[in-house]
C-alpha atoms as a PDB file:
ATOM      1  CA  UNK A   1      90.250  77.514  90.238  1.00  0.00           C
ATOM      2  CA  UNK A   2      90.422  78.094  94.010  1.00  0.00           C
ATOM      3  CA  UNK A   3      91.482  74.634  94.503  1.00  0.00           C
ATOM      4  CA  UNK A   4      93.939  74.488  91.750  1.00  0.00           C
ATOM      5  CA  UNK A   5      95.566  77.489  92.929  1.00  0.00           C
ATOM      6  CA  UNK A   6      95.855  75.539  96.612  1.00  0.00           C
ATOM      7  CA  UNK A   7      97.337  72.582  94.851  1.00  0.00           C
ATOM      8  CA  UNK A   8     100.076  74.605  93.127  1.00  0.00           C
ATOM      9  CA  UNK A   9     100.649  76.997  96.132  1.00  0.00           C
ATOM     10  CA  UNK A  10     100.466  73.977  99.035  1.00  0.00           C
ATOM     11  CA  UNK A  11     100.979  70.543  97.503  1.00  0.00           C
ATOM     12  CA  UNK A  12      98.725  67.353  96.783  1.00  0.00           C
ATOM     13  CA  UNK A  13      99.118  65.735  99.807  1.00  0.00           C
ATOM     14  CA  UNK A  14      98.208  69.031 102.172  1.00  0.00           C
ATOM     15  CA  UNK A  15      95.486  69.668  99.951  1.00  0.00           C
ATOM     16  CA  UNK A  16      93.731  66.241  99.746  1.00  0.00           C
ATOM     17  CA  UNK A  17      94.237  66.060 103.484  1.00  0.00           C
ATOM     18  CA  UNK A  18      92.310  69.921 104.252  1.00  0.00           C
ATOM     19  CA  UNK A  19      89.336  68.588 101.794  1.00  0.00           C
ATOM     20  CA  UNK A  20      89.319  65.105 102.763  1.00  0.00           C
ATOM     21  CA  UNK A  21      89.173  66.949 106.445  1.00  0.00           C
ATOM     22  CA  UNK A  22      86.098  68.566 105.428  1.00  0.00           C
ATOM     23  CA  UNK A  23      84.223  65.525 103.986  1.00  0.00           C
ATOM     24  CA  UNK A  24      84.501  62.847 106.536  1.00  0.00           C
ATOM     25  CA  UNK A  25      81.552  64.379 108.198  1.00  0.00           C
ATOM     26  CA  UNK A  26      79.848  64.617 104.378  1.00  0.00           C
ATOM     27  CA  UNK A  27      77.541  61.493 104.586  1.00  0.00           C
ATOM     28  CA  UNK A  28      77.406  61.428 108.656  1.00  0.00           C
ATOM     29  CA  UNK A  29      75.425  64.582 109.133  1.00  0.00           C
ATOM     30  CA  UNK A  30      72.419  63.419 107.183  1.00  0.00           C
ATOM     31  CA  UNK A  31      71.630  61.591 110.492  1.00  0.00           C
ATOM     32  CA  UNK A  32      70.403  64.753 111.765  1.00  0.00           C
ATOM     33  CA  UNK A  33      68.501  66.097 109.032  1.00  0.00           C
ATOM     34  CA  UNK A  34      64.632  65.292 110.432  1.00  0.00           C
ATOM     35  CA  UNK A  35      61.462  66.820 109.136  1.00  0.00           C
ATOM     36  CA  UNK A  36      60.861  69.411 111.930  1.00  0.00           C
ATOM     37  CA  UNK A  37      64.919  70.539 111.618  1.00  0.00           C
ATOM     38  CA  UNK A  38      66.356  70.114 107.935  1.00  0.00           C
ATOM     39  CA  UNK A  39      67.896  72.766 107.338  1.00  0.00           C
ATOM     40  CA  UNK A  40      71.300  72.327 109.298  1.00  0.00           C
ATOM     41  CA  UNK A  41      71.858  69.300 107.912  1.00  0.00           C
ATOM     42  CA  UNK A  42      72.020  70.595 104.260  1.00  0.00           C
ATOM     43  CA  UNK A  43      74.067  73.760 105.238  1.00  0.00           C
ATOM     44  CA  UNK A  44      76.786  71.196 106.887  1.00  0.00           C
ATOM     45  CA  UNK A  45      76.706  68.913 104.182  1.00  0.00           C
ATOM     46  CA  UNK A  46      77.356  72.369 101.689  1.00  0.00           C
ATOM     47  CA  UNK A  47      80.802  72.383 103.374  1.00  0.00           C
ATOM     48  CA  UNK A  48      81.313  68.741 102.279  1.00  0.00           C
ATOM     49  CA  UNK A  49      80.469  69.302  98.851  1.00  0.00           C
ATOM     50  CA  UNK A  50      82.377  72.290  98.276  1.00  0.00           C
ATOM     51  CA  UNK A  51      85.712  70.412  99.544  1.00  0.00           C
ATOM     52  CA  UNK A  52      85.030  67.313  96.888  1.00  0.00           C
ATOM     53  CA  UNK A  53      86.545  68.699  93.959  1.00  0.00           C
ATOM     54  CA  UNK A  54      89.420  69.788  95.913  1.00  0.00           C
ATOM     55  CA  UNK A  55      89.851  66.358  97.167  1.00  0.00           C
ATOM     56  CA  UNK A  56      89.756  64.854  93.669  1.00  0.00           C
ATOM     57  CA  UNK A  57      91.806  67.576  92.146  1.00  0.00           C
ATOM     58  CA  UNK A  58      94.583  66.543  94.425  1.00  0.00           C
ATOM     59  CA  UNK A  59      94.553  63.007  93.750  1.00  0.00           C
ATOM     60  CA  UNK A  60      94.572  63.504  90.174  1.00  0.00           C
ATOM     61  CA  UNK A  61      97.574  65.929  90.291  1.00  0.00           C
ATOM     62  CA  UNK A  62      99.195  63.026  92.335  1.00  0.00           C
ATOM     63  CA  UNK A  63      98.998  60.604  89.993  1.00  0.00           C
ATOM     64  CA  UNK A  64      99.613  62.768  87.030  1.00  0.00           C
ATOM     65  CA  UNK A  65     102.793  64.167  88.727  1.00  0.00           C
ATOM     66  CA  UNK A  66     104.011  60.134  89.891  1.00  0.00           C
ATOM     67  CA  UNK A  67     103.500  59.344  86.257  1.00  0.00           C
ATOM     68  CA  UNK A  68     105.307  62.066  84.621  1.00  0.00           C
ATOM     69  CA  UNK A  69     108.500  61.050  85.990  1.00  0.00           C
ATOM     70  CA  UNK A  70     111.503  60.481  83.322  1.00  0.00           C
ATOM     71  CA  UNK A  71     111.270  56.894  83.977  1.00  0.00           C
ATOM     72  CA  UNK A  72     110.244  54.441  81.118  1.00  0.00           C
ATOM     73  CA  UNK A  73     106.504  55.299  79.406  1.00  0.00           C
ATOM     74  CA  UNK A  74     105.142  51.384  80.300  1.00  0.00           C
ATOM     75  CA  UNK A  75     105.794  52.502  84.192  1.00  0.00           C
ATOM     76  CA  UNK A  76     103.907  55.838  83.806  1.00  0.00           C
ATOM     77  CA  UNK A  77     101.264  54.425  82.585  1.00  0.00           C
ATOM     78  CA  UNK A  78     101.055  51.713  84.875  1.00  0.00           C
ATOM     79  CA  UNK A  79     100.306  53.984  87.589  1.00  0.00           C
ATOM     80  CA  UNK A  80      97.082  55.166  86.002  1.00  0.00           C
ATOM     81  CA  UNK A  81      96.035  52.233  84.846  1.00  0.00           C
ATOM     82  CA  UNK A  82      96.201  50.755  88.106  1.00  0.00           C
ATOM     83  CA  UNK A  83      94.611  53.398  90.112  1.00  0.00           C
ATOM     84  CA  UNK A  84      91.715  53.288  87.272  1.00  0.00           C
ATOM     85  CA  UNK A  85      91.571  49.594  88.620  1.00  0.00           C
ATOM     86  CA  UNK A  86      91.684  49.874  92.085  1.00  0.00           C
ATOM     87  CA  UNK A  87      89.078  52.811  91.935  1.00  0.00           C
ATOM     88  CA  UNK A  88      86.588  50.341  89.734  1.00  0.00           C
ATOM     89  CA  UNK A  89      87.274  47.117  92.423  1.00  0.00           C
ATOM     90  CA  UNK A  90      86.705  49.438  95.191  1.00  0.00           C
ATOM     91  CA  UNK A  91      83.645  50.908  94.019  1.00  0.00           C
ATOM     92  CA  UNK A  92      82.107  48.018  92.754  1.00  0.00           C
ATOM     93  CA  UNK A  93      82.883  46.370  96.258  1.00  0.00           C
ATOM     94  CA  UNK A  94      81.641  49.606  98.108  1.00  0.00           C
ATOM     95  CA  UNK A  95      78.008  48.977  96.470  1.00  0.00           C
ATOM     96  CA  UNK A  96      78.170  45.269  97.217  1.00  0.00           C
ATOM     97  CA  UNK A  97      78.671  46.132 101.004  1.00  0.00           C
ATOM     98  CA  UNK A  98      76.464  49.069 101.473  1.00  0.00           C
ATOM     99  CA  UNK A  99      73.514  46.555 100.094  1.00  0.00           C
ATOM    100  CA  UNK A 100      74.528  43.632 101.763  1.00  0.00           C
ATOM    101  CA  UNK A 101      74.714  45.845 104.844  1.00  0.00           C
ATOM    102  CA  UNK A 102      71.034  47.321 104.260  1.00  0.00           C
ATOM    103  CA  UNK A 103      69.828  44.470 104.152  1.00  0.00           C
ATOM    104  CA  UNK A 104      71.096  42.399 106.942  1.00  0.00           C
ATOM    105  CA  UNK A 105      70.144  45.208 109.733  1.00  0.00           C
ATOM    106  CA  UNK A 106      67.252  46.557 106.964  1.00  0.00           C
ATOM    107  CA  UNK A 107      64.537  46.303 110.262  1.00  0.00           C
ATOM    108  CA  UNK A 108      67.459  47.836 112.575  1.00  0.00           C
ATOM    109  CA  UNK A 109      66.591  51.071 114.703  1.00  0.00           C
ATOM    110  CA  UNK A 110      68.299  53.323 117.406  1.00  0.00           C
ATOM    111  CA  UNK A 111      69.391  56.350 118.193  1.00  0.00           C
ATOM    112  CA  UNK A 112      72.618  58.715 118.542  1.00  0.00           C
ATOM    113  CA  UNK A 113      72.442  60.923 120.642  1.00  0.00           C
ATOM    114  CA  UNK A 114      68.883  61.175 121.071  1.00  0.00           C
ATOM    115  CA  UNK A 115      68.696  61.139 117.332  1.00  0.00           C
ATOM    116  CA  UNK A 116      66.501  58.510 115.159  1.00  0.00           C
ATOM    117  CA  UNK A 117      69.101  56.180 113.739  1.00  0.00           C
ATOM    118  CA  UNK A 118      68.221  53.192 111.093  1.00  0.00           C
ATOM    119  CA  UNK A 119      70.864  51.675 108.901  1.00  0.00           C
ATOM    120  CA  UNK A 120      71.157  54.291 106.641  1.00  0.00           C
ATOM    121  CA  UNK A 121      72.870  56.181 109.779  1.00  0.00           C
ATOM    122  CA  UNK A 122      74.758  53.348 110.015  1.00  0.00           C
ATOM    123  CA  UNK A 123      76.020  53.285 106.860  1.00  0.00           C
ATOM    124  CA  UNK A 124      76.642  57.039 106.671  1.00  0.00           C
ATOM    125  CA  UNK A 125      78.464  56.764 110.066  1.00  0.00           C
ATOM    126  CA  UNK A 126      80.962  53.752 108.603  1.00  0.00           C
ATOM    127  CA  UNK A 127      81.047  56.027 105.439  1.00  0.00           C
ATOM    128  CA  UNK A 128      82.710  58.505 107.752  1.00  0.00           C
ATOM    129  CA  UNK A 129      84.860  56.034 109.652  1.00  0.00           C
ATOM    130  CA  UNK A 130      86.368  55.075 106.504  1.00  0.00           C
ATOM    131  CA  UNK A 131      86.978  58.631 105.505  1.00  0.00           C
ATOM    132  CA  UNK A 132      89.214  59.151 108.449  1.00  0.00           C
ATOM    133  CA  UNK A 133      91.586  55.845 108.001  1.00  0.00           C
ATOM    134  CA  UNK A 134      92.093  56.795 104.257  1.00  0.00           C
ATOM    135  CA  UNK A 135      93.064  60.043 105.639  1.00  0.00           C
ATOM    136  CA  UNK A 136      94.911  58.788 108.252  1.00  0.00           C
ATOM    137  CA  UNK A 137      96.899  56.516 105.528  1.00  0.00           C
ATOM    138  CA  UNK A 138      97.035  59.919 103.507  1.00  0.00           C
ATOM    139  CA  UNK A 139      99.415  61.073 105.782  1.00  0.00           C
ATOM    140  CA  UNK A 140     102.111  58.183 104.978  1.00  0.00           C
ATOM    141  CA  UNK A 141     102.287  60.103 101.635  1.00  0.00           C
ATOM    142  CA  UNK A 142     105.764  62.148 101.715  1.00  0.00           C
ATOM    143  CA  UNK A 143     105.326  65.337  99.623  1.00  0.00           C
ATOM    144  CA  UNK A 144     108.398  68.688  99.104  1.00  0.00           C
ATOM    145  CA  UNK A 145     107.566  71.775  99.935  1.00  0.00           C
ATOM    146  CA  UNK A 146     104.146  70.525 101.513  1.00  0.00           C
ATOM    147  CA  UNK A 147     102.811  73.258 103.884  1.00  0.00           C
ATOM    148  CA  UNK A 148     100.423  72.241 106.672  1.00  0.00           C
ATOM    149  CA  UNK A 149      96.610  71.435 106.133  1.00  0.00           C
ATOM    150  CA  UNK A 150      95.580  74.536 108.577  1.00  0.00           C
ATOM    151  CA  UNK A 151      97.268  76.901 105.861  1.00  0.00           C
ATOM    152  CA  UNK A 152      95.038  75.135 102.983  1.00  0.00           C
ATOM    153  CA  UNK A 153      92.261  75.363 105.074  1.00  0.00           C
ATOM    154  CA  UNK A 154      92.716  79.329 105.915  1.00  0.00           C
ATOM    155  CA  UNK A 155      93.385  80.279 101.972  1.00  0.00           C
ATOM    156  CA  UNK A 156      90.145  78.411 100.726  1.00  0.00           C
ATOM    157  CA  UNK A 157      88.294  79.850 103.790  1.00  0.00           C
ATOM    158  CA  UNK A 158      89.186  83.312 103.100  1.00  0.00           C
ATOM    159  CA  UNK A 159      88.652  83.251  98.894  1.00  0.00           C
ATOM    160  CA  UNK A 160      85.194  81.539  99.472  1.00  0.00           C
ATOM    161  CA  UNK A 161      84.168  84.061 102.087  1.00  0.00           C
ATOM    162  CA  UNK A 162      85.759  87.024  99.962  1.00  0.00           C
ATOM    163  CA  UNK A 163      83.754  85.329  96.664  1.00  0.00           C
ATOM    164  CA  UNK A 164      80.436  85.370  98.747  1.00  0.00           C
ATOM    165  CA  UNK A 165      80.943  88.367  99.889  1.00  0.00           C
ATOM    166  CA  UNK A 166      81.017  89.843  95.799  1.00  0.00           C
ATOM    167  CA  UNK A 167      78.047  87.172  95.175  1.00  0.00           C
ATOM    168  CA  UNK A 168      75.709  88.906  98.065  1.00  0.00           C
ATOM    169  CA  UNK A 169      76.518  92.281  97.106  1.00  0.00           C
ATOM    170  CA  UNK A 170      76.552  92.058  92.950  1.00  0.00           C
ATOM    171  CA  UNK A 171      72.721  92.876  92.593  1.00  0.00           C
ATOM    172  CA  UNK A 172      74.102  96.289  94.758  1.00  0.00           C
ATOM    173  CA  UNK A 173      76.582  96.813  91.684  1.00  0.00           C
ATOM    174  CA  UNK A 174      73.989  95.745  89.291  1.00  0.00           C
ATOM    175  CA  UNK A 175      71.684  98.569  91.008  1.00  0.00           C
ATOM    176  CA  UNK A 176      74.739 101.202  90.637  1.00  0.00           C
ATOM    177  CA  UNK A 177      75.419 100.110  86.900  1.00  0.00           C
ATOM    178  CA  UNK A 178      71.441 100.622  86.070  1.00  0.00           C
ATOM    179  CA  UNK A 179      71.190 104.283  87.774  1.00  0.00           C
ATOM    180  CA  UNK A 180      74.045 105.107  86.158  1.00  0.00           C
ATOM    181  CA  UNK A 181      72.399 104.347  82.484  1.00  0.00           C
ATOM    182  CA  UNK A 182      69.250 105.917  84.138  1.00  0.00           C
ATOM    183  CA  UNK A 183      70.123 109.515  85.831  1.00  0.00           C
ATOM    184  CA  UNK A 184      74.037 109.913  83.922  1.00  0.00           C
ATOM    185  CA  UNK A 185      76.252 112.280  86.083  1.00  0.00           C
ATOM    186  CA  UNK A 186      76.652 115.201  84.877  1.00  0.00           C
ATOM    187  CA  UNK A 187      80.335 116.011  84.378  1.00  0.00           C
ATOM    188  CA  UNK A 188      80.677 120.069  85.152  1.00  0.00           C
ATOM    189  CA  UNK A 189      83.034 121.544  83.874  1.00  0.00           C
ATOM    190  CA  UNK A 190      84.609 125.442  84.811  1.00  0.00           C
ATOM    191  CA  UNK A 191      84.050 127.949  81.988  1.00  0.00           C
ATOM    192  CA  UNK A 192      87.409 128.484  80.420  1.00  0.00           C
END
């Protein structure tokens, strides 16, 4: 819902582009994650995984809203249709690279900034790349009424730190509910 909600109140475009902001770094950081020092690596990558759906939300609203134009019903569905295919082509073609990549440089090792790198780092780090031209080409998309990213990005901030706020505290209001059922106040009431 708190994606939705950014989508109505700040447009596709601004939308995709604050969530596709927070998953370029989604496949990168797993270069860091090492036995000794794990846990960082999975916190970041929490960030990336919370902004997917608000990344695919976005698109999908796109498209729906491009295709529900009053032109003629062959055109509207054309656009789906089309983006169905280009989303098959580019994922079969994604796979096709990523294994033809492994294993041309599958013996390959570095290191990034002092970090252990083999070509799964690689790949991560050209995952990322690739993240940031699609958003770059993101913002060719012209949009009304769009607000800027920094605004989506300061609304979902703010409702996911209000919504773990009431997640860490419920077992307090659980404990108030069950004391209550326990000890009952008393309601006193004046003779009269």
């Amino acid at each position: 819902p708190l994606w939705g909600r950014a989508v109505d109140r700040f447009g596709c475009r601004t939308t995709a582009l604050a969530a596709g902001f927070c998953i370029i770094h989604g496949s990168a950081v797993f270069i860091f994650v090492q036995r000794e020092n794990w846990i960082w690596g999975y916190a970041i990558s929490l960030i990336s995984t919370a902004a997917w759906p608000g990344l695919e939300l976005a698109s999908q609203t796109l498209l729906l809203r491009m295709s529900g134009t009053r032109r003629a019903d062959r055109q509207n569905s054309a656009y789906i249709a089309i983006n169905s295919f280009v989303a098959a082509i580019a994922g079969t073609l994604s796979g096709l690279f990523g294994g033809a990549f492994a294993r041309i440089l599958r013996d390959w090792n570095g290191s990034f900034f002092g970090w252990p790198l083999t070509y799964h780092g690689l790949l991560f780090i050209l995952s990322g790349c690739l993240r940031a031209l699609a958003l770059l080409w993101l913002r060719r998309i012209r949009e009304p009424r769009a607000a800027a990213p920094q605004d989506v990005l300061r609304y979902v901030a703010t409702h996911m730190y209000s919504n773990f706020q009431g997640a860490l505290l419920l077992p307090v209001r659980w404990l108030g509910r069950w004391t209550e059922r326990v000890h009952p106040r008393r309601i006193v009431r004046p003779n009269g």
